[in-house]
N, C-alpha and C. Protein backbone atom coordinates (compact mmCIF):
# COMPACT_ATOMS: atom_id res chain seq x y z
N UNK A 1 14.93 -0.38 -9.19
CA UNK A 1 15.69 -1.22 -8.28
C UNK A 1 17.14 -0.74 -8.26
N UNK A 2 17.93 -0.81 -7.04
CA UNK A 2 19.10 -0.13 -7.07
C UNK A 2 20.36 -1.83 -7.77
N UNK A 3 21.57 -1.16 -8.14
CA UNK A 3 21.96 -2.05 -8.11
C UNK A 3 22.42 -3.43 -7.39
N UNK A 4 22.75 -4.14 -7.60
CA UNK A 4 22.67 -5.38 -6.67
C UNK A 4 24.87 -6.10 -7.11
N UNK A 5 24.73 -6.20 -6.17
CA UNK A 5 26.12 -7.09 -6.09
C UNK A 5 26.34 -7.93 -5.39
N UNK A 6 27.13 -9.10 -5.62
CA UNK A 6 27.17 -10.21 -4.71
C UNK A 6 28.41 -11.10 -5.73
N UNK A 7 28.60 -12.16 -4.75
CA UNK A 7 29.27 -12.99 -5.28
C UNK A 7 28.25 -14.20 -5.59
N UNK A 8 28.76 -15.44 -6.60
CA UNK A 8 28.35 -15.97 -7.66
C UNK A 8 28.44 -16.88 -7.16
N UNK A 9 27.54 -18.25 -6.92
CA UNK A 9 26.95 -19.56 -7.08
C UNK A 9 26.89 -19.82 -8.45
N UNK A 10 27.70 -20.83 -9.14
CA UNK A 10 27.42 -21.12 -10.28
C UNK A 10 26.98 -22.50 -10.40
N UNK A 11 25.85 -23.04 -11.40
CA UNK A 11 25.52 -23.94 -11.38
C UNK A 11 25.51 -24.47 -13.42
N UNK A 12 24.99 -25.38 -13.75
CA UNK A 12 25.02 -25.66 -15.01
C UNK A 12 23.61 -25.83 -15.55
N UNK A 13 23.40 -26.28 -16.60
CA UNK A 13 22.68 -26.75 -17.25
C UNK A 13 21.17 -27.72 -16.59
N UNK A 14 20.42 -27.41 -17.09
CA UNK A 14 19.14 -28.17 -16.84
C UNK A 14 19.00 -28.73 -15.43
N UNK A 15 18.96 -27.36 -14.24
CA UNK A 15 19.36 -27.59 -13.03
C UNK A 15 17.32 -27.37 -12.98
N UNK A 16 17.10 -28.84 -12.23
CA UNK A 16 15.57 -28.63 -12.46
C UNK A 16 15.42 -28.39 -10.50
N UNK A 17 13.88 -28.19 -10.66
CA UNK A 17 12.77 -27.76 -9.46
C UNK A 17 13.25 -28.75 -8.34
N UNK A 18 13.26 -30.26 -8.80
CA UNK A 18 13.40 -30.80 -7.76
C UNK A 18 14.78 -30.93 -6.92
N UNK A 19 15.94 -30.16 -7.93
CA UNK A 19 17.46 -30.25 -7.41
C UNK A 19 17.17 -28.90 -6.84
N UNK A 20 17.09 -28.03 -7.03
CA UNK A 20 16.27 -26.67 -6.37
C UNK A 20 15.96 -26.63 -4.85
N UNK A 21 14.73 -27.44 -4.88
CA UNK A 21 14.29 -27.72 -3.38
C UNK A 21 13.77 -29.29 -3.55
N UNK A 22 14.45 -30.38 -3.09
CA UNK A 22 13.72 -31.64 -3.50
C UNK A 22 12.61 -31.63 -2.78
N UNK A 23 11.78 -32.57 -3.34
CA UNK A 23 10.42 -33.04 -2.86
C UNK A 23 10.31 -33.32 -1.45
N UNK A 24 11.37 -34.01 -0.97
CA UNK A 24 11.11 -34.74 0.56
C UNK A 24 11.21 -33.41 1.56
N UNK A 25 11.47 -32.08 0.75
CA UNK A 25 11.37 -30.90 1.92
C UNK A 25 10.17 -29.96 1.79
N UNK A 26 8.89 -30.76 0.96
CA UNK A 26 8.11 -29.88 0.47
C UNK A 26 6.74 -29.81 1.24
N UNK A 27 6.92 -30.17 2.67
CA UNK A 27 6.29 -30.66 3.81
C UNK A 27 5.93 -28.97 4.60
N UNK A 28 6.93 -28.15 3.97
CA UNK A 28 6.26 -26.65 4.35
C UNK A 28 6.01 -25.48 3.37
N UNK A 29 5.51 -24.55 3.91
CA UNK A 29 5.68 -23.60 3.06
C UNK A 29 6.33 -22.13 3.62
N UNK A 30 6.67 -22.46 4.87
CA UNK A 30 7.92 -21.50 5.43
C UNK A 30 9.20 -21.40 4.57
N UNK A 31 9.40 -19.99 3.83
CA UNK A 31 10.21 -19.34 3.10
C UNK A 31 11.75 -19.93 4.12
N UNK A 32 11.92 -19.31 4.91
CA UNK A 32 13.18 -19.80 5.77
C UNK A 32 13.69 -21.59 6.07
N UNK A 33 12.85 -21.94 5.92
CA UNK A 33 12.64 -23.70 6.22
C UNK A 33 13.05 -24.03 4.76
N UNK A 34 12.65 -23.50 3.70
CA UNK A 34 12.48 -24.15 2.17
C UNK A 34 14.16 -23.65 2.13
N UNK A 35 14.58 -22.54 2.42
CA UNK A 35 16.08 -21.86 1.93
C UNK A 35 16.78 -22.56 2.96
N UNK A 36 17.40 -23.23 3.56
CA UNK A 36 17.60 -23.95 4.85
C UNK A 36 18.30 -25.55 3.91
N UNK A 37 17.13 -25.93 3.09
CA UNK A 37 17.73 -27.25 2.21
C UNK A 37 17.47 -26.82 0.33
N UNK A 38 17.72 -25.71 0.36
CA UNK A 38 17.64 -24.76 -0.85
C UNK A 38 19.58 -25.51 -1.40
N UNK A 39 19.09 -26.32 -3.16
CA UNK A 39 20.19 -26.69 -4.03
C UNK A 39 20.70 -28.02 -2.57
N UNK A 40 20.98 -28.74 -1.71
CA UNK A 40 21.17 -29.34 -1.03
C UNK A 40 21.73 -31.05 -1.84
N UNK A 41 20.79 -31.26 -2.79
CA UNK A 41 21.65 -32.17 -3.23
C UNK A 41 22.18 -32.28 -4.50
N UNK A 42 22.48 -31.02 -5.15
CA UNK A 42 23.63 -30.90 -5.47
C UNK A 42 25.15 -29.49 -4.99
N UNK A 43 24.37 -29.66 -4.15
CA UNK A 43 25.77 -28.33 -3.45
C UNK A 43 25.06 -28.48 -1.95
N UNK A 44 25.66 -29.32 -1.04
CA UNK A 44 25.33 -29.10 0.23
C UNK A 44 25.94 -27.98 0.80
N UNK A 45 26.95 -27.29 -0.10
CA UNK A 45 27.49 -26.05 0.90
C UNK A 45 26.71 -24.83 0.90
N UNK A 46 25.50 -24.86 -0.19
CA UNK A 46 24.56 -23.74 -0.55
C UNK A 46 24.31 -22.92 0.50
N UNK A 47 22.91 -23.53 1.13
CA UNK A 47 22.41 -23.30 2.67
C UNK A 47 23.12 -22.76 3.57
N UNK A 48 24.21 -23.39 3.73
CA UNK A 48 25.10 -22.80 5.16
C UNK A 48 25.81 -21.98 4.86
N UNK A 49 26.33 -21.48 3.72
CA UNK A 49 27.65 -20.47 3.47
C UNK A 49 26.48 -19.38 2.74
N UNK A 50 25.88 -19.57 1.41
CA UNK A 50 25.35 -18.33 0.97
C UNK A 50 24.97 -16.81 1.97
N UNK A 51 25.27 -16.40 1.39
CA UNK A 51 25.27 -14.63 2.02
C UNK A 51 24.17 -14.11 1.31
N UNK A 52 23.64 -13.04 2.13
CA UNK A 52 22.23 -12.09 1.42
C UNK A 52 23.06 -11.57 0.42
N UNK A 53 22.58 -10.97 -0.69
CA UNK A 53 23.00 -10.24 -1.56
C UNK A 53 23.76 -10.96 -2.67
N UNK A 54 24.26 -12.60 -2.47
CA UNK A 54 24.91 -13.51 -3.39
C UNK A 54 23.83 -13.60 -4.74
N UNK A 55 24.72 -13.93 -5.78
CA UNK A 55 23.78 -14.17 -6.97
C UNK A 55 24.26 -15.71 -7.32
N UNK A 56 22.30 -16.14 -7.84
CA UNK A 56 23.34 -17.73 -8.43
C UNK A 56 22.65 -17.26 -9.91
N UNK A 57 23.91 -18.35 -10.53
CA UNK A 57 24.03 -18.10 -12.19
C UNK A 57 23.70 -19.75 -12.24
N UNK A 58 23.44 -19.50 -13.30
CA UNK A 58 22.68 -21.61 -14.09
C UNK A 58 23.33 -21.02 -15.26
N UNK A 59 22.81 -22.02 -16.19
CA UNK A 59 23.52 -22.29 -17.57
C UNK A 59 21.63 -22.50 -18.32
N UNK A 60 21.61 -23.10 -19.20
CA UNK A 60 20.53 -23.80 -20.48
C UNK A 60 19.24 -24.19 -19.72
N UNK A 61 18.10 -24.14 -19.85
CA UNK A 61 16.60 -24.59 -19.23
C UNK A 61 16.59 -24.19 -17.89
N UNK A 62 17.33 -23.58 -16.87
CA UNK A 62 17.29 -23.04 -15.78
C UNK A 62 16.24 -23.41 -14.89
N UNK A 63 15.76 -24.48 -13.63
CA UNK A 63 14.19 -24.31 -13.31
C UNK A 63 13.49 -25.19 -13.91
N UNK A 64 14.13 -26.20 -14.92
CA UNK A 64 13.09 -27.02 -15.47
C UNK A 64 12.60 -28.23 -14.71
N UNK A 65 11.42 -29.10 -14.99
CA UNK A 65 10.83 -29.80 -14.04
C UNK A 65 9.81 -29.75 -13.89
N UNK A 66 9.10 -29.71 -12.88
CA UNK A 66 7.68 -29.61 -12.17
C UNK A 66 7.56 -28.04 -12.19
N UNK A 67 6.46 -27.19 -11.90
CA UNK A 67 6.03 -26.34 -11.58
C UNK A 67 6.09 -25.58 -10.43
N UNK A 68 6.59 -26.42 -9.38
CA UNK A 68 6.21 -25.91 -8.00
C UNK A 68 7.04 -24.47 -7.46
N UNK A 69 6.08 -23.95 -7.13
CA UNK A 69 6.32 -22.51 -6.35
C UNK A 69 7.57 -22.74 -5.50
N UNK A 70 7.54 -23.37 -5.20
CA UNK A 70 8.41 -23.61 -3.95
C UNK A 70 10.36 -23.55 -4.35
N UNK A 71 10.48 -23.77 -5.68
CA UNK A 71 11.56 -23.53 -6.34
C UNK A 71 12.01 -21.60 -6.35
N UNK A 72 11.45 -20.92 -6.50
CA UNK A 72 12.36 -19.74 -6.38
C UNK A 72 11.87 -18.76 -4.94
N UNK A 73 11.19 -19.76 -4.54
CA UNK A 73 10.73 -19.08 -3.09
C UNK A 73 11.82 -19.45 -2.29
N UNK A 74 12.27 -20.48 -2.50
CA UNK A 74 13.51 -21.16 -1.58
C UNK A 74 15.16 -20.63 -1.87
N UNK A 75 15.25 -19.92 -2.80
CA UNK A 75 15.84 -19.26 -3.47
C UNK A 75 16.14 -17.66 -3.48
N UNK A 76 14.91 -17.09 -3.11
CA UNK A 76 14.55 -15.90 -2.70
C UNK A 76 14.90 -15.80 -1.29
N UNK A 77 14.20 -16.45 -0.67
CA UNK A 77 14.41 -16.25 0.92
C UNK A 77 15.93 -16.86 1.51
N UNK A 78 16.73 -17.65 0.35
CA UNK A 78 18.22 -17.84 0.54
C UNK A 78 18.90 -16.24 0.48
N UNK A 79 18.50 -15.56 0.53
CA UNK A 79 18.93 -13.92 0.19
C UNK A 79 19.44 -13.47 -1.10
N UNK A 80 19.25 -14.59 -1.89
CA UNK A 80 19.49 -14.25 -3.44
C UNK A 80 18.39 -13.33 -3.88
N UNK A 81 18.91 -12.39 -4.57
CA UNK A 81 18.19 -11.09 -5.15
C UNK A 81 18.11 -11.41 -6.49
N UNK A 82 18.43 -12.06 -6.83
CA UNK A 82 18.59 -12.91 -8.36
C UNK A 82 18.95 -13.48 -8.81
N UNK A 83 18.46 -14.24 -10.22
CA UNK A 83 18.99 -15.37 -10.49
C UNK A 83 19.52 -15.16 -11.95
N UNK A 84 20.50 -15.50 -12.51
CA UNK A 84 21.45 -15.07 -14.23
C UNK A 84 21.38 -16.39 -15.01
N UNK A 85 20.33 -16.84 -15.99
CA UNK A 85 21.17 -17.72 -16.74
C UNK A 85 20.71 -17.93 -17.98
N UNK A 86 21.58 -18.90 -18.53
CA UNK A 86 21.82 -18.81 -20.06
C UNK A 86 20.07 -18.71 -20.56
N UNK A 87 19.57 -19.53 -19.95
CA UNK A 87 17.35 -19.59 -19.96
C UNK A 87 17.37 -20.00 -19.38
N UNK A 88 16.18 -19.70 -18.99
CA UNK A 88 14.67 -20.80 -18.23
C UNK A 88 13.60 -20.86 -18.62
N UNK A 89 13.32 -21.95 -17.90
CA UNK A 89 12.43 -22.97 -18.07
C UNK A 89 11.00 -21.64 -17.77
N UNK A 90 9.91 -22.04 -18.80
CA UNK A 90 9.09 -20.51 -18.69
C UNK A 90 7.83 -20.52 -17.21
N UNK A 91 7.73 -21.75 -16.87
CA UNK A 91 7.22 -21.73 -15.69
C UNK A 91 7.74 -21.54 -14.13
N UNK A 92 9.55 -21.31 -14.39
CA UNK A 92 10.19 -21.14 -13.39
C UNK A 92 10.20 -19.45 -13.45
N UNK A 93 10.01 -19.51 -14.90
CA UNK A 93 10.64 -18.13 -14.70
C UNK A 93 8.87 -16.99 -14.56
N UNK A 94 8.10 -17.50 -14.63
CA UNK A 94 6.87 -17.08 -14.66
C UNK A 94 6.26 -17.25 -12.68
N UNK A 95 6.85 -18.22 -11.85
CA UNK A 95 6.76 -18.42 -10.91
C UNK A 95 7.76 -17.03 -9.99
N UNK A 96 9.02 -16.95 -10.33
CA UNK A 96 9.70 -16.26 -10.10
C UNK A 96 9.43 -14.52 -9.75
N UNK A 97 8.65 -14.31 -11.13
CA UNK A 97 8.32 -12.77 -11.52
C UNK A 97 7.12 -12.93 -10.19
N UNK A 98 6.47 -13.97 -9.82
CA UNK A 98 5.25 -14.41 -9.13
C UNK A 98 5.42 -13.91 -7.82
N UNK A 99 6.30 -14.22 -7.79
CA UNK A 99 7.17 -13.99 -5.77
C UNK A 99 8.01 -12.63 -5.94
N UNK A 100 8.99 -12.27 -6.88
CA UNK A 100 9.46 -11.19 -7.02
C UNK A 100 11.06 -11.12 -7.06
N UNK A 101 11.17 -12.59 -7.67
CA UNK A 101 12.83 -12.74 -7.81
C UNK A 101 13.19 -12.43 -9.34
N UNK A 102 13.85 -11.12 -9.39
CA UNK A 102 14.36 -11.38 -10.86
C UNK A 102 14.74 -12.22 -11.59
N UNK A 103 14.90 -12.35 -12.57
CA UNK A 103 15.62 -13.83 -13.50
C UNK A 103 15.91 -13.50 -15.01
N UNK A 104 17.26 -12.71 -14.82
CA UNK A 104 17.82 -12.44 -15.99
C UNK A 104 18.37 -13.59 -17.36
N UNK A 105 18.21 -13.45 -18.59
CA UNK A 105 18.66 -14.08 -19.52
C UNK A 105 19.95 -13.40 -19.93
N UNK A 106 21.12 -14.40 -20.21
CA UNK A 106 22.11 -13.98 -20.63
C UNK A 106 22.76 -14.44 -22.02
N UNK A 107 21.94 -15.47 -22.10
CA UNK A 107 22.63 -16.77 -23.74
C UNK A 107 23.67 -17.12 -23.20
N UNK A 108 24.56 -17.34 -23.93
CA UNK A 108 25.82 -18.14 -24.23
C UNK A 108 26.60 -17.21 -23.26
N UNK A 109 26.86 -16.12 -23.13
CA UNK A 109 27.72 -15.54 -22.44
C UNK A 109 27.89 -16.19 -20.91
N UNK A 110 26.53 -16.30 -20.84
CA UNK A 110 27.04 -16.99 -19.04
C UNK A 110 27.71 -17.95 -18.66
N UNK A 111 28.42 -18.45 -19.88
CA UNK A 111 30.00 -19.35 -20.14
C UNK A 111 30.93 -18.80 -19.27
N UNK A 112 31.45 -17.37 -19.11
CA UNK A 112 31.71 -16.70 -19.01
C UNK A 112 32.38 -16.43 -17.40
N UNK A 113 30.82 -16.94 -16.99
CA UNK A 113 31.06 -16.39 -15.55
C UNK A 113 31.07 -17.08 -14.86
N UNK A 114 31.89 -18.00 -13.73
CA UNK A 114 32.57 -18.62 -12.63
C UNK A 114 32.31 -18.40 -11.36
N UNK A 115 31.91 -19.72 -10.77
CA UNK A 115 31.81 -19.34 -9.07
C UNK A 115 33.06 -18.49 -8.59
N UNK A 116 32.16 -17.86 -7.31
CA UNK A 116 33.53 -16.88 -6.53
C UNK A 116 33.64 -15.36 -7.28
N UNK A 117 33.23 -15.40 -8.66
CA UNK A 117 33.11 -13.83 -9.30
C UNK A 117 32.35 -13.33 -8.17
N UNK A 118 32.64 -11.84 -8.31
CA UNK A 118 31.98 -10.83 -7.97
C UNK A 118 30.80 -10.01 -8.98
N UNK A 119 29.81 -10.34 -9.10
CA UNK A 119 28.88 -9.37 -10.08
C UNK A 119 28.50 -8.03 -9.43
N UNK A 120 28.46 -7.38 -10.47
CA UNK A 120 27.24 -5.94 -10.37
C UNK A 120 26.33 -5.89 -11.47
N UNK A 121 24.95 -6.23 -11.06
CA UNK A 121 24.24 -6.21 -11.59
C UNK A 121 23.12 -5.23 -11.84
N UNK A 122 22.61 -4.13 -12.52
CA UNK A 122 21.50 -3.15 -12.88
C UNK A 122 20.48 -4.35 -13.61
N UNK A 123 19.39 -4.20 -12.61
CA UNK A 123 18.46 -5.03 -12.86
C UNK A 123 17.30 -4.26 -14.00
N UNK A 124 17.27 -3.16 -14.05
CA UNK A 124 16.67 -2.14 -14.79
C UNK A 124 16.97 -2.15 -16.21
N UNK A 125 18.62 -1.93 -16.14
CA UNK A 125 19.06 -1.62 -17.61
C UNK A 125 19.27 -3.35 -17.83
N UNK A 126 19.44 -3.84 -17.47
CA UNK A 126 19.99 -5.41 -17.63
C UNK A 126 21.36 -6.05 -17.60
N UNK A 127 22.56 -4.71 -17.39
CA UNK A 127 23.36 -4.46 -17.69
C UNK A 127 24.24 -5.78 -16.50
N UNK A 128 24.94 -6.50 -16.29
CA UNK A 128 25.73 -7.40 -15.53
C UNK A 128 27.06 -7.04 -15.69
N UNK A 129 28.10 -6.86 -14.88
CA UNK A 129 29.67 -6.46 -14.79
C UNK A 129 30.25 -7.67 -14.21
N UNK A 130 31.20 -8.50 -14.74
CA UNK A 130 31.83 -8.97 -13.96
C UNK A 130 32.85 -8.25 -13.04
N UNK A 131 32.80 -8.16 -11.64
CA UNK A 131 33.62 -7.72 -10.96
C UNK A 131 35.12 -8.14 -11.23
N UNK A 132 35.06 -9.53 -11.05
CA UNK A 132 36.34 -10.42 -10.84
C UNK A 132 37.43 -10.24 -12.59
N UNK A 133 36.47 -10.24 -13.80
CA UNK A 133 37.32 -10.29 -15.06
C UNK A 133 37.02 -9.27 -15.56
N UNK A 134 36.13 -8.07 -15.48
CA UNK A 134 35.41 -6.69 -16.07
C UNK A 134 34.75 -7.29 -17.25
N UNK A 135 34.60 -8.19 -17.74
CA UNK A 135 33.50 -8.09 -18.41
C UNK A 135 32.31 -7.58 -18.15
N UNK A 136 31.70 -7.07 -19.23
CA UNK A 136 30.55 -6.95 -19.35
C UNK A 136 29.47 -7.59 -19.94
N UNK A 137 28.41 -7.90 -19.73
CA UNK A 137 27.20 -8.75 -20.26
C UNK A 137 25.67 -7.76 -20.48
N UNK A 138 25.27 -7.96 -21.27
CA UNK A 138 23.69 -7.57 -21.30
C UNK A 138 22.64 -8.39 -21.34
N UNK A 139 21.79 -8.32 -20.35
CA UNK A 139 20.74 -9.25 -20.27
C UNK A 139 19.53 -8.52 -20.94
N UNK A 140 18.42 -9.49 -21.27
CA UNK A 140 16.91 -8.72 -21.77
C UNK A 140 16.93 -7.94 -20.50
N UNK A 141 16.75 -6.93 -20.50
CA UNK A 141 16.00 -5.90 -19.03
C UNK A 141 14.48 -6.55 -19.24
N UNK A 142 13.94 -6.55 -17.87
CA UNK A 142 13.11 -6.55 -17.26
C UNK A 142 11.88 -5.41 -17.83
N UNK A 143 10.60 -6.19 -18.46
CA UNK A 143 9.95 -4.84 -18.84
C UNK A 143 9.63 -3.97 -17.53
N UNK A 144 9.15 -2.88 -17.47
CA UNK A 144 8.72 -1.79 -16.78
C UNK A 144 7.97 -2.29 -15.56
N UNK A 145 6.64 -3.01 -15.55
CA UNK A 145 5.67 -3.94 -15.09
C UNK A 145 5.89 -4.72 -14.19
N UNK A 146 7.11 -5.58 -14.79
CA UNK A 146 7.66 -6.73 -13.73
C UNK A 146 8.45 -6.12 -12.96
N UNK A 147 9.25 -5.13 -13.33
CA UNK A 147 10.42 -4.40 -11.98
C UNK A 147 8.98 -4.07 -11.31
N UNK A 148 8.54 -3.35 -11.97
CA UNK A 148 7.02 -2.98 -10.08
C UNK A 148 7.05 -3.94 -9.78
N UNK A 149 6.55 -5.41 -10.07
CA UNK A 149 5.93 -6.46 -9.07
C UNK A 149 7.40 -7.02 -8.10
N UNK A 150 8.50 -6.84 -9.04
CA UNK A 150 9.54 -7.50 -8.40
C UNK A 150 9.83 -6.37 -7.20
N UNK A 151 9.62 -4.57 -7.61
CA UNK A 151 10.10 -4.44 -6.38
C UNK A 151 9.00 -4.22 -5.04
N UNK A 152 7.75 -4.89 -5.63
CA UNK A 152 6.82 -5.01 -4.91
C UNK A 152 6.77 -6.33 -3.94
N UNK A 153 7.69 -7.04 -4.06
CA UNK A 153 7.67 -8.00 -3.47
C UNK A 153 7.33 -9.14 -4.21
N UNK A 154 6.29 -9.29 -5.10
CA UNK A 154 5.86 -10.22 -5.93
C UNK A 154 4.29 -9.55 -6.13
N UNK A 155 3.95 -10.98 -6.92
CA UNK A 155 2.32 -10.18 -7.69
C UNK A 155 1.40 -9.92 -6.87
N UNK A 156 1.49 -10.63 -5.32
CA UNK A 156 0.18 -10.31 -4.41
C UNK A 156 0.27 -9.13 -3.83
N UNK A 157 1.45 -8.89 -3.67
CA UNK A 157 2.09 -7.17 -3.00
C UNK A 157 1.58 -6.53 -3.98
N UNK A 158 1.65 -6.10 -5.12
CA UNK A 158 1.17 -5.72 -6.05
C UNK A 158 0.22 -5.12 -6.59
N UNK A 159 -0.68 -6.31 -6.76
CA UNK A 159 -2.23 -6.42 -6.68
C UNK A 159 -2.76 -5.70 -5.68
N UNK A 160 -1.78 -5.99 -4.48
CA UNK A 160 -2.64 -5.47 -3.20
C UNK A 160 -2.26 -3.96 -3.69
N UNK A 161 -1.33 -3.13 -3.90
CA UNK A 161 -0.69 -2.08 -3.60
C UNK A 161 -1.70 -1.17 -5.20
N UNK A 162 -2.11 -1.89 -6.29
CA UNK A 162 -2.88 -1.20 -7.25
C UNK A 162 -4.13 -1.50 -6.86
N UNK A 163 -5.17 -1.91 -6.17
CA UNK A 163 -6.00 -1.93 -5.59
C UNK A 163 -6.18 -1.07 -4.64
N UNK A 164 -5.32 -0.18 -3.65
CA UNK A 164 -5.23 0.82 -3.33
C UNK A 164 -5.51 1.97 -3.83
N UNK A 165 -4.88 2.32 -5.23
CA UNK A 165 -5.00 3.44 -5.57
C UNK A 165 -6.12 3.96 -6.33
């Protein structure tokens, strides 16, 4: 995956599924429709301002909640190429690898980093730059496996694309 840069959505702690995409929008399964009221009640400015290529950062349990797919699909198709935070929740982050949104771990460091930064992120090495303060961060990299599915689109691209060969 090449590197990725964007500016930073920051959010906190134990930001669950249903603050994500609430329930009362879960009436589709159109990717564009779900990113549309994607984080909405707690950041109504999400939706309308986010830019392709923006990264959002969380803090502690990242994704926790319910299970539903519909949390990093809505997220993905917001043009976020990824998501940075302190953890997640292992079914967000297992949903995620599912569709093909990265979801880096950072620990404690993602204290660190502030809406409005600029990141550069190597999704490969794991490596994160703050643009805005030069820090640097290291995340777990991504094993080998999941960058295919992630830059496969997700696991059905995938599947489909090793079934081919």
């Amino acid at each position: 995956m090449a590197e990725l840069k964007g500016k930073v959505w920051r959010y906190g702690d134990n930001i669950d599924t249903d603050v994500i995409i609430p329930a009362r929008y879960l009436n589709t399964f159109d990717p564009k429709e779900l990113a549309s009221h994607c984080m909405v009640d707690i950041d109504a400015t999400f939706a309308k301002n986010v830019q392709a290529g923006d990264i959002m950062v969380g803090g502690k349990n990242f994704g926790c909640g319910s299970s539903r797919e519909h949390a990093p699909v809505a997220i993905k198709a917001s043009g976020v190429p990824v998501v940075i935070a302190a953890s997640f929740a292992r079914i967000f982050y297992r949903n995620g690898i599912n569709i093909g949104l990265p979801l880096l771990e950072i620990g404690d460091d993602v204290d660190k980093i502030s809406a409005g930064d600029t990141l550069s992120v190597d999704v490969t090495t794991g490596v994160i730059k703050d643009e805005t303060t030069g820090d640097t961060f290291q995340a777990h990299p991504l094993p080998g496996f999941i960058q295919d599915i992630a830059k496969a689109g997700g696991l059905v691209e995938y599947v489909k694309q090793q079934a081919k060969k």
